[in-house]
C-alpha atoms as a PDB file:
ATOM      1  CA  UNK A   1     -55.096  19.195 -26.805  1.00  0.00           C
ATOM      2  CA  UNK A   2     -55.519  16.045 -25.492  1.00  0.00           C
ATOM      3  CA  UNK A   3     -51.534  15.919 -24.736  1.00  0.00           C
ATOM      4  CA  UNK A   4     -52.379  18.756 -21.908  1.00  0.00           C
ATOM      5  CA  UNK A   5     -55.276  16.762 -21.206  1.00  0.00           C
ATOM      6  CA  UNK A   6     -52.924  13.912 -20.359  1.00  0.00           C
ATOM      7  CA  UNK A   7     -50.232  16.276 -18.155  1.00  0.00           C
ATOM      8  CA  UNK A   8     -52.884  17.877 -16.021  1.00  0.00           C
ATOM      9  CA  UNK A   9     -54.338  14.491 -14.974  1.00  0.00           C
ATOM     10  CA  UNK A  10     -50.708  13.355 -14.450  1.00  0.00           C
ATOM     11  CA  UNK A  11     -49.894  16.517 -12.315  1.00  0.00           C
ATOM     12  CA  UNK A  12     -53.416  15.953 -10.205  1.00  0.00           C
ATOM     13  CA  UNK A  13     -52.429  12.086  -9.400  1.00  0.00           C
ATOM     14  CA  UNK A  14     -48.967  13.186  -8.501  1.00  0.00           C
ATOM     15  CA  UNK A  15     -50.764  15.889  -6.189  1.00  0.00           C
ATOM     16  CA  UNK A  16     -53.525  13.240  -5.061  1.00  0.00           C
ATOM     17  CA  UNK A  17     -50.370  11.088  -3.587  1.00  0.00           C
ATOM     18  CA  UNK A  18     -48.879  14.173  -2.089  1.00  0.00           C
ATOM     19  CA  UNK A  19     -52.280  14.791  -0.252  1.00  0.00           C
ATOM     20  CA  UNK A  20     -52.247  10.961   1.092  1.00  0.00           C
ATOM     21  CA  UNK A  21     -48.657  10.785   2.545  1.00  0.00           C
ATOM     22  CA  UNK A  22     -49.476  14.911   4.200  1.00  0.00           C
ATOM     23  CA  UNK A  23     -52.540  13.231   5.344  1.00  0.00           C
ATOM     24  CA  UNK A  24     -50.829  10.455   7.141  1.00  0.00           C
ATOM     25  CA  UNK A  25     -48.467  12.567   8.485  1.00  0.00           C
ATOM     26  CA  UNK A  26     -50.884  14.560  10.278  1.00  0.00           C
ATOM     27  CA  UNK A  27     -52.893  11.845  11.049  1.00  0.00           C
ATOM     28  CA  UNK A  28     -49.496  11.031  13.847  1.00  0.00           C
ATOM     29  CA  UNK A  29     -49.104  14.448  14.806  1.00  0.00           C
ATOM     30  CA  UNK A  30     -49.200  12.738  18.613  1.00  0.00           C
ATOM     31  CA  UNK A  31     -47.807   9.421  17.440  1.00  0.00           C
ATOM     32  CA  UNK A  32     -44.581   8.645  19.934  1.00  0.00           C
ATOM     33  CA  UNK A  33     -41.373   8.284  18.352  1.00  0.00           C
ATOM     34  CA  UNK A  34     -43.245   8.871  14.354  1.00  0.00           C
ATOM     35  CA  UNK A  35     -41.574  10.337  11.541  1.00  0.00           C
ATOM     36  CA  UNK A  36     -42.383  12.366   9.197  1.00  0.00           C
ATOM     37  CA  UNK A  37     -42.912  11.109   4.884  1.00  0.00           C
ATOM     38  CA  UNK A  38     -41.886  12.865   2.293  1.00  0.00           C
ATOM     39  CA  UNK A  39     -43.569  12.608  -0.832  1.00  0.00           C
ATOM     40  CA  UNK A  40     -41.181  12.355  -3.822  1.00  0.00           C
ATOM     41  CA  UNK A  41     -42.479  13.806  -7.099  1.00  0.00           C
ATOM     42  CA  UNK A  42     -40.172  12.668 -10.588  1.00  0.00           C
ATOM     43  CA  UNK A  43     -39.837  14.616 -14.243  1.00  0.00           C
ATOM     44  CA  UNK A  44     -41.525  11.776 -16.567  1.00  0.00           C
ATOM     45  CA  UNK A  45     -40.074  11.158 -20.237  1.00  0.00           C
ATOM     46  CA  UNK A  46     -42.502  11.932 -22.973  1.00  0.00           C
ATOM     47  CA  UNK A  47     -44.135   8.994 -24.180  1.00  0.00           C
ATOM     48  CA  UNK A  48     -41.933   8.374 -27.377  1.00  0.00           C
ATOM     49  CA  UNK A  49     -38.751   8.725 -25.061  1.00  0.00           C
ATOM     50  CA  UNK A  50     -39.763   6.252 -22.643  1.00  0.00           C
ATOM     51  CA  UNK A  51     -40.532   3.784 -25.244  1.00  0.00           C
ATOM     52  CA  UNK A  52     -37.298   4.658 -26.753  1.00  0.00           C
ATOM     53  CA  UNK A  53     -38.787   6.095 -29.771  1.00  0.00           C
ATOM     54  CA  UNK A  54     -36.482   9.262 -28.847  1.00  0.00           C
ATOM     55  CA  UNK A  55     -33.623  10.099 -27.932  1.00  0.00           C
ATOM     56  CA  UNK A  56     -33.885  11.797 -24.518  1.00  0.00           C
ATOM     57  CA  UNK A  57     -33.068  15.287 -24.423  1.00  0.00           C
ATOM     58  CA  UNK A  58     -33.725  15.851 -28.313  1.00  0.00           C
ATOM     59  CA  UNK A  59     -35.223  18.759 -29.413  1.00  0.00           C
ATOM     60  CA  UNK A  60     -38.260  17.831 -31.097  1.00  0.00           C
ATOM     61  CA  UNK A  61     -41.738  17.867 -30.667  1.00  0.00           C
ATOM     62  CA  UNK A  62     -41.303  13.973 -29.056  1.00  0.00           C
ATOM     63  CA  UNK A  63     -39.456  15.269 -26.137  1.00  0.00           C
ATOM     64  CA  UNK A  64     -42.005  17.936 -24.814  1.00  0.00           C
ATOM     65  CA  UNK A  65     -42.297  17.360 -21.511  1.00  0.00           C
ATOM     66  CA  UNK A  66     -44.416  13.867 -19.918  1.00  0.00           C
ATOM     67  CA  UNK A  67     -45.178  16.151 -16.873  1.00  0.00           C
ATOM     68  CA  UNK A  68     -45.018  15.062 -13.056  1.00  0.00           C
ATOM     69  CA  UNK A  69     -45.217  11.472 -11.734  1.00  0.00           C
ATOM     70  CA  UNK A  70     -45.265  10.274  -7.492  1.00  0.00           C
ATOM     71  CA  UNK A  71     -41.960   8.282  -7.416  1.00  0.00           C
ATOM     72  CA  UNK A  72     -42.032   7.109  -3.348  1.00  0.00           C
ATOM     73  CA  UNK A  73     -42.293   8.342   0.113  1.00  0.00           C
ATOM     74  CA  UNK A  74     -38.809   8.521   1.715  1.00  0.00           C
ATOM     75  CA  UNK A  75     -38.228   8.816   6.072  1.00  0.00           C
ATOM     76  CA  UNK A  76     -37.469  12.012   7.069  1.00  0.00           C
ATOM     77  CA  UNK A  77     -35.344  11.041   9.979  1.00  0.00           C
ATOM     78  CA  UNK A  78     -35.143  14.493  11.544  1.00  0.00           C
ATOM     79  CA  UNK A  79     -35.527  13.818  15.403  1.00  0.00           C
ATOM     80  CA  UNK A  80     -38.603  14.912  17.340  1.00  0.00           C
ATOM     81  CA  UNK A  81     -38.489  16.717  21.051  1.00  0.00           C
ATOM     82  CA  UNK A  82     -37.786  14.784  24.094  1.00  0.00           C
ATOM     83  CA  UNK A  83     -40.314  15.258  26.411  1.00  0.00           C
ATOM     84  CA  UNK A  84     -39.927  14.011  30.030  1.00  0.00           C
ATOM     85  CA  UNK A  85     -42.324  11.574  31.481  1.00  0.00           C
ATOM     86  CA  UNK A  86     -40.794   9.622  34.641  1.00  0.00           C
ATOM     87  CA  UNK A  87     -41.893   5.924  33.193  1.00  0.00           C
ATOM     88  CA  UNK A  88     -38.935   3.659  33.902  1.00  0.00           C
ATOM     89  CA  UNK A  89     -39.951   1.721  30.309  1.00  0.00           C
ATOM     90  CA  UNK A  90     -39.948   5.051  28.990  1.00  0.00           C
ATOM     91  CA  UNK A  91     -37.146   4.907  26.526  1.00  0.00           C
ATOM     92  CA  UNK A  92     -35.623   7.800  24.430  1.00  0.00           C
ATOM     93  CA  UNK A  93     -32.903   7.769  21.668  1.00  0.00           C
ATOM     94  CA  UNK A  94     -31.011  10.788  21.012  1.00  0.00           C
ATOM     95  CA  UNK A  95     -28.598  11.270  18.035  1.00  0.00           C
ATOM     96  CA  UNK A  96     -28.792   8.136  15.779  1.00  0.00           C
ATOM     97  CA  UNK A  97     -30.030   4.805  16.106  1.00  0.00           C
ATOM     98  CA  UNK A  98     -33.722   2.721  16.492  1.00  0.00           C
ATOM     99  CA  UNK A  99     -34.508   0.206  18.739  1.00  0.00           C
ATOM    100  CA  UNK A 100     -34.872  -3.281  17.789  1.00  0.00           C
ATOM    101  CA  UNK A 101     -37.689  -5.299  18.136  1.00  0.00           C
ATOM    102  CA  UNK A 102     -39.376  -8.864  16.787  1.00  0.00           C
ATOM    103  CA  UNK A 103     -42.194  -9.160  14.769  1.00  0.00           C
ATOM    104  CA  UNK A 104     -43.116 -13.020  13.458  1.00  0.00           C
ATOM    105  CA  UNK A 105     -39.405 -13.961  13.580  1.00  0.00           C
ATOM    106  CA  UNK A 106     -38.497 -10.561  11.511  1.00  0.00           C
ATOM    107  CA  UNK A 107     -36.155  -7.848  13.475  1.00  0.00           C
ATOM    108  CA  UNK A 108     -38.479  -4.774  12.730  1.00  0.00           C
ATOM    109  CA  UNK A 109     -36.614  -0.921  13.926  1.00  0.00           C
ATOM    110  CA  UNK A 110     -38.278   1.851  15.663  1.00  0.00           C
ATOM    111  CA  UNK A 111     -38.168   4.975  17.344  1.00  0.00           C
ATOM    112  CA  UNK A 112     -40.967   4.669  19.714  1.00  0.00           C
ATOM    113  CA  UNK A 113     -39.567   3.609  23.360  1.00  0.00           C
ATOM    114  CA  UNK A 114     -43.240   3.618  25.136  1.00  0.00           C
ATOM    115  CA  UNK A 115     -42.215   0.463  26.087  1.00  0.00           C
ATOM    116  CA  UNK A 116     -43.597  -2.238  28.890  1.00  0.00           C
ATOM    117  CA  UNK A 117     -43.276  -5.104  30.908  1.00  0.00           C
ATOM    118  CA  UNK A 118     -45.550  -8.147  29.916  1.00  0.00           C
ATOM    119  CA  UNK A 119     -47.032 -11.015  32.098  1.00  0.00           C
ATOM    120  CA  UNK A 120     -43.859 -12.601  31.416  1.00  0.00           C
ATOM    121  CA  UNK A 121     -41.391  -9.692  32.186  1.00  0.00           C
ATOM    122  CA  UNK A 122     -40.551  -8.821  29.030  1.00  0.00           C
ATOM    123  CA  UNK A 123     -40.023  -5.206  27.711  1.00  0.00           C
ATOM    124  CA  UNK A 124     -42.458  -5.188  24.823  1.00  0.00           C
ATOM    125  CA  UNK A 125     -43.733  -2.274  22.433  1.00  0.00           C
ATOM    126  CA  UNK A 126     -47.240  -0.565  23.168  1.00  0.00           C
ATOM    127  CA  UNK A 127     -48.642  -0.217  19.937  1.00  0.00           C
ATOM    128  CA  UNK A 128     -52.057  -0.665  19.502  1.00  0.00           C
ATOM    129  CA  UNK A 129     -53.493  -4.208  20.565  1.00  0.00           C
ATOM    130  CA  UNK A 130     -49.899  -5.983  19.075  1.00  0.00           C
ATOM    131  CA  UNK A 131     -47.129  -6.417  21.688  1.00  0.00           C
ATOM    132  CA  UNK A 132     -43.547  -7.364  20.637  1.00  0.00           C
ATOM    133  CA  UNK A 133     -40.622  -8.107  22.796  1.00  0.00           C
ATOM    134  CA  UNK A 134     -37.767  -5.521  22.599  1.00  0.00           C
ATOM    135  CA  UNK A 135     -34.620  -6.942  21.332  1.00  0.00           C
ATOM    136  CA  UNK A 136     -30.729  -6.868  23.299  1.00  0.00           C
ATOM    137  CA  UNK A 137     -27.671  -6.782  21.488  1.00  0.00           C
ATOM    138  CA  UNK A 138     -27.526 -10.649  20.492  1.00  0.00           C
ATOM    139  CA  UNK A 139     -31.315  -9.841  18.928  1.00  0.00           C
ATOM    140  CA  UNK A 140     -33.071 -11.754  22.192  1.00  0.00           C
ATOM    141  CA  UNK A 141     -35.840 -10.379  24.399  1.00  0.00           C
ATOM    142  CA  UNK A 142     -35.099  -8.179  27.197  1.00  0.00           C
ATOM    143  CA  UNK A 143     -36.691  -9.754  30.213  1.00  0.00           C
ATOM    144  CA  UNK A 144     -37.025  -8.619  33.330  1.00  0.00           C
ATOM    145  CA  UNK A 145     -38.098  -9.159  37.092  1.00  0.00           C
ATOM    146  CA  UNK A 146     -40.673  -6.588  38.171  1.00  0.00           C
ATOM    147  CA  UNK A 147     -39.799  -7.059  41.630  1.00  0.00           C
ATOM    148  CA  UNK A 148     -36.657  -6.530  41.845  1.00  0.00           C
ATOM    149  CA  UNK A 149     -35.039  -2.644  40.727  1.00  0.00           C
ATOM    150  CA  UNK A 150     -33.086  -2.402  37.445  1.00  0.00           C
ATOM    151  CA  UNK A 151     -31.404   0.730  35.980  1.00  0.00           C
ATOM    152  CA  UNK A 152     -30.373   1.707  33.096  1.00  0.00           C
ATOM    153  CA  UNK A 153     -26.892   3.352  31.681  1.00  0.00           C
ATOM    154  CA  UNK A 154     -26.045   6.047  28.978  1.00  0.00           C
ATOM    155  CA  UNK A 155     -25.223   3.651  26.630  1.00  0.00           C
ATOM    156  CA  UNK A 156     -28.785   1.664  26.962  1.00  0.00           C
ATOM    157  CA  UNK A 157     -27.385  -0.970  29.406  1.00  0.00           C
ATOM    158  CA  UNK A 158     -29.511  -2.273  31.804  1.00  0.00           C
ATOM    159  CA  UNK A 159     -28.564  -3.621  34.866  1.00  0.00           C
ATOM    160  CA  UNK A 160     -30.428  -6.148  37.147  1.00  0.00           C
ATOM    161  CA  UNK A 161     -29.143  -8.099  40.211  1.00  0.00           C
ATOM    162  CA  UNK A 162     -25.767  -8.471  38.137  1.00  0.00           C
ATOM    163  CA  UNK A 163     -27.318  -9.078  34.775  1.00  0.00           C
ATOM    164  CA  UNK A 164     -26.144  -7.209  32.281  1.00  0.00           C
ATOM    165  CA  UNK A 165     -28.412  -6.245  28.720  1.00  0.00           C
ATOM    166  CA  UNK A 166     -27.523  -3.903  26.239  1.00  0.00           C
ATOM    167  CA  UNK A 167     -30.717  -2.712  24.523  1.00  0.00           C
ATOM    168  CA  UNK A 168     -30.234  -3.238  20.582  1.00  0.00           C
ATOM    169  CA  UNK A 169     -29.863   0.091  19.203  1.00  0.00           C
ATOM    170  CA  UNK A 170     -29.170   0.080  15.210  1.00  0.00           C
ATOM    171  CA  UNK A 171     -29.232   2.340  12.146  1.00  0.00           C
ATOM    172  CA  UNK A 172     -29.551   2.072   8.233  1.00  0.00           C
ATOM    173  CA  UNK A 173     -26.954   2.578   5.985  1.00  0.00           C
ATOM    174  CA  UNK A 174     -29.787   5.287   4.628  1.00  0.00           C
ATOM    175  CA  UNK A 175     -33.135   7.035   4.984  1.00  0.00           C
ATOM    176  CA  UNK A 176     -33.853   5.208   1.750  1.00  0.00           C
ATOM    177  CA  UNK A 177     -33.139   1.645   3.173  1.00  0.00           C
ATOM    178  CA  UNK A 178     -36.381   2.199   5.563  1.00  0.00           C
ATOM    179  CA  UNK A 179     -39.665   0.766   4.700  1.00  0.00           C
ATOM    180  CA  UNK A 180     -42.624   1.711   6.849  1.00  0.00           C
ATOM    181  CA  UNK A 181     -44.466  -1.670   7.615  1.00  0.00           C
ATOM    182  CA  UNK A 182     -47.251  -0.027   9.616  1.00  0.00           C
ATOM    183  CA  UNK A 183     -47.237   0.079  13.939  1.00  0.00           C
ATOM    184  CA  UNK A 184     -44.812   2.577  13.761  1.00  0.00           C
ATOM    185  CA  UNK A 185     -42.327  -0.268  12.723  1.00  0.00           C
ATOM    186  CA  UNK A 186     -39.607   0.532   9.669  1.00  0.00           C
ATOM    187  CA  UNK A 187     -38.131  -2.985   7.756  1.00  0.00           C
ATOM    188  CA  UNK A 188     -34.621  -2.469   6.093  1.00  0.00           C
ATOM    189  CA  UNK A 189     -33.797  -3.109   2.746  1.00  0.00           C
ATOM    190  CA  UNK A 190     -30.355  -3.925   3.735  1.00  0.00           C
ATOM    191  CA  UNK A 191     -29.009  -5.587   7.379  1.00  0.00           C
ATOM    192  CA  UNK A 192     -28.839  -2.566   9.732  1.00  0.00           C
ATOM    193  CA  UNK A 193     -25.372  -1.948  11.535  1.00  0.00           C
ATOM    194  CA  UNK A 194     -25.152  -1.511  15.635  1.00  0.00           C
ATOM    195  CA  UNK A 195     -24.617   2.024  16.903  1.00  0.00           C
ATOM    196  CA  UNK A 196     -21.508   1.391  18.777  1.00  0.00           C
ATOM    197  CA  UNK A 197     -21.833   1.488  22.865  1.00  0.00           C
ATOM    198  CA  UNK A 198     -19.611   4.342  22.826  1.00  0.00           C
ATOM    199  CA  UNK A 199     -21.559   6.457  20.482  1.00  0.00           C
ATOM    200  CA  UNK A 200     -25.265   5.802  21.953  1.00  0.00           C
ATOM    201  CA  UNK A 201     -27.545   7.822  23.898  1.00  0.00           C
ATOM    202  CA  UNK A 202     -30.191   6.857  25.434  1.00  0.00           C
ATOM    203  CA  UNK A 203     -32.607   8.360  28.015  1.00  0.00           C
ATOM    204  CA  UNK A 204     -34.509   6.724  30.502  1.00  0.00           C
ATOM    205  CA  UNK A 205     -37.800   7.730  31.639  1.00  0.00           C
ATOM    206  CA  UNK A 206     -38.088  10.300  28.431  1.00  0.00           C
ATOM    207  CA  UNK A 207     -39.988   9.808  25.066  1.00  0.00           C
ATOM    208  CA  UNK A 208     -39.418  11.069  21.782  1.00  0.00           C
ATOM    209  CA  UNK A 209     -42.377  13.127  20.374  1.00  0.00           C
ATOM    210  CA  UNK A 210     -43.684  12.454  16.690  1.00  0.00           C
ATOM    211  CA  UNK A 211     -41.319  14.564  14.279  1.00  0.00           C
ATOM    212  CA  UNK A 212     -44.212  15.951  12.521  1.00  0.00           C
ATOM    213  CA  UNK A 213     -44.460  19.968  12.841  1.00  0.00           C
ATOM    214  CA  UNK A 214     -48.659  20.457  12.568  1.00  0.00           C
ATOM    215  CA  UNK A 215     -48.334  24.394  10.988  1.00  0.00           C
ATOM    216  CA  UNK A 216     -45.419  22.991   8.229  1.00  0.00           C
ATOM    217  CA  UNK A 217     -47.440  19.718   7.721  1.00  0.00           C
ATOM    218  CA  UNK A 218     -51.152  21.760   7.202  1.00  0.00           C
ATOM    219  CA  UNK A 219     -48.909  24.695   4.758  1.00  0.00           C
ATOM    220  CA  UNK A 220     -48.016  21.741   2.644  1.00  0.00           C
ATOM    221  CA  UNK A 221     -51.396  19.897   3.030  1.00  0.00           C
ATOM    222  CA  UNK A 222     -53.364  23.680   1.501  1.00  0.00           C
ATOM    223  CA  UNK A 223     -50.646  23.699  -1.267  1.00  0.00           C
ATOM    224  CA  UNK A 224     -50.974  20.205  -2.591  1.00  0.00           C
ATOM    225  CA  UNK A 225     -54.767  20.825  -2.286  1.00  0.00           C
ATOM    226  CA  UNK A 226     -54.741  23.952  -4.721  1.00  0.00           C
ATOM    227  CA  UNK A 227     -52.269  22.110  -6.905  1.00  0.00           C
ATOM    228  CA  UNK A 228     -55.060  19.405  -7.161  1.00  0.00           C
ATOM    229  CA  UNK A 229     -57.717  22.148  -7.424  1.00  0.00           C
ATOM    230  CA  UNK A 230     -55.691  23.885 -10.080  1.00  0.00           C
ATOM    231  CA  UNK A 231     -54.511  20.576 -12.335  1.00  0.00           C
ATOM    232  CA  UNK A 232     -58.693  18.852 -12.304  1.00  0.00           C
ATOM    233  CA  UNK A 233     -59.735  22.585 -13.497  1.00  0.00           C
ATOM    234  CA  UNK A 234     -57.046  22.360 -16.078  1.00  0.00           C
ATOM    235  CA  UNK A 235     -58.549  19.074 -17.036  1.00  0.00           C
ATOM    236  CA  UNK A 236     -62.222  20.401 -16.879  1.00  0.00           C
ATOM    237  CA  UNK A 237     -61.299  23.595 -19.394  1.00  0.00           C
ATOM    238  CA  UNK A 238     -58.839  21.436 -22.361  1.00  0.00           C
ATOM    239  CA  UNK A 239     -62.235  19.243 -22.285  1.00  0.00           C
ATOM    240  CA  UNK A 240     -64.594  21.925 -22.642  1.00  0.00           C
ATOM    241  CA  UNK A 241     -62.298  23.732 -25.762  1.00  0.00           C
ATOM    242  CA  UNK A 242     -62.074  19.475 -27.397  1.00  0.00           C
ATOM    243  CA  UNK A 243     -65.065  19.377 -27.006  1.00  0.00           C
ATOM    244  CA  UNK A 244     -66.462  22.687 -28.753  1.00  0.00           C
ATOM    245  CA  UNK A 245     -63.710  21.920 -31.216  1.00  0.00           C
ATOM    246  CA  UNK A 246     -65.294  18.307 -32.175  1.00  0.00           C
ATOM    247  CA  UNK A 247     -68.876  20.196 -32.592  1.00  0.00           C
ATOM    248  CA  UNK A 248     -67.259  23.260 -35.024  1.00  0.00           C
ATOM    249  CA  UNK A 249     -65.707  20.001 -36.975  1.00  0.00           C
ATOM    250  CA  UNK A 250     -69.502  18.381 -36.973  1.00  0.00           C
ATOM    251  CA  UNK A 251     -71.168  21.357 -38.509  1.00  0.00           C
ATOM    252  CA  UNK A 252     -68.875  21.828 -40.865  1.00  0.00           C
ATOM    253  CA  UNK A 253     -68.557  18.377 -42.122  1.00  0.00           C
END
């Protein structure tokens, strides 16, 4: 009793994390450039198994299953639509890649490209208050002069009275090598590679949407809600029954 006591709470917490990452998701429905979390969910060993009590896999009564537990959120690095707004510093990346930018001496990716020119003419990011400078190929500011017109190629080169800057544009080995450090900003767990010139694309004067699709994203938010619903009820009733059991054993006694 108390065993199903013990996989029903387990199955709400893993539900309770699915709720939080759904949450967040929604949450950037209109963030530029955001992508969507997926919340990974992980068979756990019985208790005897994980200690190594059991072998795993035996049939016994030690193996019965140790129910559900949150593992990690993973990037889903499906792209979002590309939505036309004009803005020269608008920057869009289609196919593969991020753009590069610096964060306290750290080279942080992104796919936001709502990008600006500071007091100083650099092209910074436009997330909330924080402002950091966009990064070229040899991982060095972009900067600019406002007064003078600049374009930009295919390939992310920009061009300005015969100055030439490619706009860093990299990738991770893997969806699982991205961390989300908040700001919209992803950290690597290994060095990310540069998307060769040849095989970028990038759009000026466009922005990539958030990823997130609102009717998928509220389905899945309802679902992990019942689950919840369903797994604290499940809770509620094996406590009621050990409960009325304990009493039956107290009269008796």
């Amino acid at each position: 009793m108390i065993y199903g006591i013990y996989l029903s709470a387990e199955g709400a917490h893993a539900q309770d994390y699915r709720l939080n990452v759904i949450a967040n998701n929604l949450a950037n429905v209109d963030t530029i450039g955001f992508k969507r979390q997926l919340a990974i969910c992980q068979a756990r060993y019985s208790e005897p198994a994980a200690r190594g009590l059991s072998g795993v896999g035996a049939a016994d009564m030690e193996n019965l299953s140790g129910g559900v537990l949150p593992a990690v959120s993973k990037t889903d690095l499906t792209p979002g639509p590309i939505k036309q707004t004009g803005s020269p510093t608008d920057f869009a990346i289609r196919g593969d890649g991020f753009f590069a930018v610096q964060k306290d001496n750290e080279v942080l990716l992104t796919r936001a490209g709502n990008f600006s020119l500071n007091s100083r003419g650099q092209l910074v990011t436009q997330f909330g208050v924080q402002q950091y400078p966009v990064l070229n190929d040899n991982l060095q500011p972009i900067t600019l002069d406002p007064q003078l017109p600049w374009e930009v190629t295919r390939e992310g080169t920009i061009r300005q009275a015969g100055v030439v800057q490619n706009l860093a544009v990299m990738k991770p080995a893997s969806a699982d090598d991205l961390v989300p450090v908040g700001e919209n900003l992803y950290r690597t767990t290994q060095p990310p590679q540069p998307v060769p010139l040849a095989e970028r694309q990038v759009a000026q004067g466009f922005l990539e949407m958030s990823a997130v699709q609102p009717t998928l994203a509220m389905v899945e938010l309802l679902e992990a809600s019942r689950l919840l619903e369903a797994n604290l009820n499940m809770v509620q009733t094996q406590d009621q029954m050990l409960g009325a059991l304990f009493n039956r054993v107290l009269r008796s006694a």
